[in-house]
N, C-alpha and C. Protein backbone atom coordinates (compact mmCIF):
# COMPACT_ATOMS: atom_id res chain seq x y z
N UNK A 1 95.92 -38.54 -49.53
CA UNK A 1 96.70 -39.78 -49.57
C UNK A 1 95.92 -40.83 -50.37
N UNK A 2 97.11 -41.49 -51.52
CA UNK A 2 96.09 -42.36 -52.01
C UNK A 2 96.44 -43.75 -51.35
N UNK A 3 95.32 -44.63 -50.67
CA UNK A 3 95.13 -45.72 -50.01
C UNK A 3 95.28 -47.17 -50.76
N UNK A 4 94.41 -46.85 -51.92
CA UNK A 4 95.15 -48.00 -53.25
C UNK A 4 96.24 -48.21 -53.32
N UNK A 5 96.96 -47.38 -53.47
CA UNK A 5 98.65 -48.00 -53.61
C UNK A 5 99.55 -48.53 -52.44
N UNK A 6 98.80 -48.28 -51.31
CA UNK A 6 99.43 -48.37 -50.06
C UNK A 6 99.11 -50.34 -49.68
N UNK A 7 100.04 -50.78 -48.70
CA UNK A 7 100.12 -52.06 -48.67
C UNK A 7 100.72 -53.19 -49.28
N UNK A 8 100.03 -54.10 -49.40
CA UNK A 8 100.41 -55.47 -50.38
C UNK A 8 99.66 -55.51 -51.24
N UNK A 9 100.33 -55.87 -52.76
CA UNK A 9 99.02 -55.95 -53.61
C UNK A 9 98.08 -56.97 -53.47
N UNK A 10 97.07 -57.09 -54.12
CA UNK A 10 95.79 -57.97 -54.26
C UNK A 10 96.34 -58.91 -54.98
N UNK A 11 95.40 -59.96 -54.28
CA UNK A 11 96.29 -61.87 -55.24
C UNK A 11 94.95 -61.60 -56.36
N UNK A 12 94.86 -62.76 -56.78
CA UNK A 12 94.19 -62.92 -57.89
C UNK A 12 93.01 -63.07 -57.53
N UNK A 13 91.46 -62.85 -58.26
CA UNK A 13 90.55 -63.25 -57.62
C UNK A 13 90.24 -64.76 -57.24
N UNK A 14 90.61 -65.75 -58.31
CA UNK A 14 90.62 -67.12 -58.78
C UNK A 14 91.73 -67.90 -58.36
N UNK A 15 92.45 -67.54 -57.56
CA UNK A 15 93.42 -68.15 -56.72
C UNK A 15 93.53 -68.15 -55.45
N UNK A 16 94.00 -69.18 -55.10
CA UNK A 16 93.25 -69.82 -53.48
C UNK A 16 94.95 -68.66 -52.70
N UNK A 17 94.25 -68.47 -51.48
CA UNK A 17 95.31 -67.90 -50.59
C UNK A 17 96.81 -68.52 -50.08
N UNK A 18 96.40 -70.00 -50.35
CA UNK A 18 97.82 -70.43 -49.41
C UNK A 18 98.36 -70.87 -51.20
N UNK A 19 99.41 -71.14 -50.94
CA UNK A 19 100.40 -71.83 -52.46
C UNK A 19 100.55 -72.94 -52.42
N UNK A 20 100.59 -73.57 -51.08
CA UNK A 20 100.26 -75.45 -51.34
C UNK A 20 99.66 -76.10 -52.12
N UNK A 21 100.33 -76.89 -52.34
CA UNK A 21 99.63 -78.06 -53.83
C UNK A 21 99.78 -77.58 -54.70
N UNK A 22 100.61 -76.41 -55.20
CA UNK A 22 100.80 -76.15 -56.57
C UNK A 22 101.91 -76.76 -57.35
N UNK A 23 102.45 -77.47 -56.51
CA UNK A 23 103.56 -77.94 -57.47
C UNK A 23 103.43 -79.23 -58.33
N UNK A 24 102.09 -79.72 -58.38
CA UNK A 24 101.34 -80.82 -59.07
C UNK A 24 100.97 -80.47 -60.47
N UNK A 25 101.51 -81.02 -61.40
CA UNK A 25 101.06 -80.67 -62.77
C UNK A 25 99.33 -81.50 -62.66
N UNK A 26 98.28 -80.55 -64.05
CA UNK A 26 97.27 -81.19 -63.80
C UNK A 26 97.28 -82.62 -64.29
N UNK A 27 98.31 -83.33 -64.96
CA UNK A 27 98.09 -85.06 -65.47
C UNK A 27 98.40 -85.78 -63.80
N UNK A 28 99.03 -85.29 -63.17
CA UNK A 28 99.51 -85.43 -61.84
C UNK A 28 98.61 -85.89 -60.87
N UNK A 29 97.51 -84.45 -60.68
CA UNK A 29 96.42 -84.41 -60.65
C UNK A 29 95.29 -85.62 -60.52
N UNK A 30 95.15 -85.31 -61.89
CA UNK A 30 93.82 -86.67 -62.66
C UNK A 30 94.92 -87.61 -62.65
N UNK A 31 95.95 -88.68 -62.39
CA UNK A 31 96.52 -89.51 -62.31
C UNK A 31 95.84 -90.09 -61.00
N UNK A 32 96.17 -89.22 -59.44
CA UNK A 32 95.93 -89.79 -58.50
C UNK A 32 94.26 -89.73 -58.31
N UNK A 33 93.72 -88.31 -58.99
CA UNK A 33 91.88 -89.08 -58.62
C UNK A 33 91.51 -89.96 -59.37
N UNK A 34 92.09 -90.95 -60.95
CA UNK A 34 91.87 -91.84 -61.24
C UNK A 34 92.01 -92.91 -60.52
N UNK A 35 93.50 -93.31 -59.67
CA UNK A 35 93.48 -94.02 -58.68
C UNK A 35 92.99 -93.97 -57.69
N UNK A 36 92.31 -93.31 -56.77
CA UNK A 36 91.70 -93.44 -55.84
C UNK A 36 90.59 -93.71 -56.26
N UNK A 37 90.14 -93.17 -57.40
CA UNK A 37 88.73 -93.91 -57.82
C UNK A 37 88.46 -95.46 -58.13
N UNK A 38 89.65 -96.21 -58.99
CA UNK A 38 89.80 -97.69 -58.98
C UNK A 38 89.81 -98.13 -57.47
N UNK A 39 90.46 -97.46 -56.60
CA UNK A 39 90.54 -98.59 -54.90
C UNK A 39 89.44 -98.15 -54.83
N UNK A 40 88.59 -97.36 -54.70
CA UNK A 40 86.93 -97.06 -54.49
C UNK A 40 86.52 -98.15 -54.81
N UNK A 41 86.11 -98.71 -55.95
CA UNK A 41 85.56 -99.50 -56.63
C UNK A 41 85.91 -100.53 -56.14
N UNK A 42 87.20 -101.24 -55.86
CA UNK A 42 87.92 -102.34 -55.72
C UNK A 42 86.73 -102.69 -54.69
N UNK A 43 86.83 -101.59 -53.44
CA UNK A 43 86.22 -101.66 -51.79
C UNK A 43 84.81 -102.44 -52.45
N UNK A 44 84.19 -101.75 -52.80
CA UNK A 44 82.81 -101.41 -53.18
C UNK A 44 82.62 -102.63 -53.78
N UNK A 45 82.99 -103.40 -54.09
CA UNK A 45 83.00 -104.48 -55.15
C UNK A 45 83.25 -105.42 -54.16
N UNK A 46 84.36 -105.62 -53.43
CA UNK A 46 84.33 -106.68 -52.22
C UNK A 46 83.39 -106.65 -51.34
N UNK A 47 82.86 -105.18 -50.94
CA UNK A 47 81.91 -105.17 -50.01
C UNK A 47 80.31 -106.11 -50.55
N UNK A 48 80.39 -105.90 -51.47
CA UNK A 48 78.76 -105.97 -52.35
C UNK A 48 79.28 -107.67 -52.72
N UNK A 49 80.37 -108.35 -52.58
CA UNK A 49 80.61 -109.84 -52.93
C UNK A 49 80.35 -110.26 -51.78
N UNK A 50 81.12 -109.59 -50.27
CA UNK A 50 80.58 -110.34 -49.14
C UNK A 50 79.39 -110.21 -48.90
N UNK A 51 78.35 -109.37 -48.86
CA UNK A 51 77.28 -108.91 -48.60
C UNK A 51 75.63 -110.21 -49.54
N UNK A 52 76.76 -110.26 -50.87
CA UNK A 52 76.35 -111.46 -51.51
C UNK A 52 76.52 -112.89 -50.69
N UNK A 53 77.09 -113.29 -50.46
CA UNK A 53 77.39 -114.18 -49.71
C UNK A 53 77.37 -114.54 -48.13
N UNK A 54 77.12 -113.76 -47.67
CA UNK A 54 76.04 -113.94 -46.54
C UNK A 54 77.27 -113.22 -45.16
């Protein structure tokens, strides 16, 4: 009996198991970690003004 052919095939090596989040193109993507990176900064920037100021 051959055992290779038997079952479900094999996913890809380079692809994650579940299919969630694929429906995000990559500009999609780098759109929202650009924005979360500006409110980063925004924080970081108020924090370091109060911190200035006593």
């Amino acid at each position: 009996m051959d055992y290779g052919k038997s079952g479900n095939p094999k996913g890809g090596k380079h692809e994650p198991k579940n299919k969630e989040g694929r429906s995000k193109t990559i500009a999609e993507v780098a759109e929202e970690a650009r924005k979360a990176k500006a409110e980063l900064l925004e924080r970081m920037k108020a924090v370091a003004e109060a911190k200035k100021k006593g």
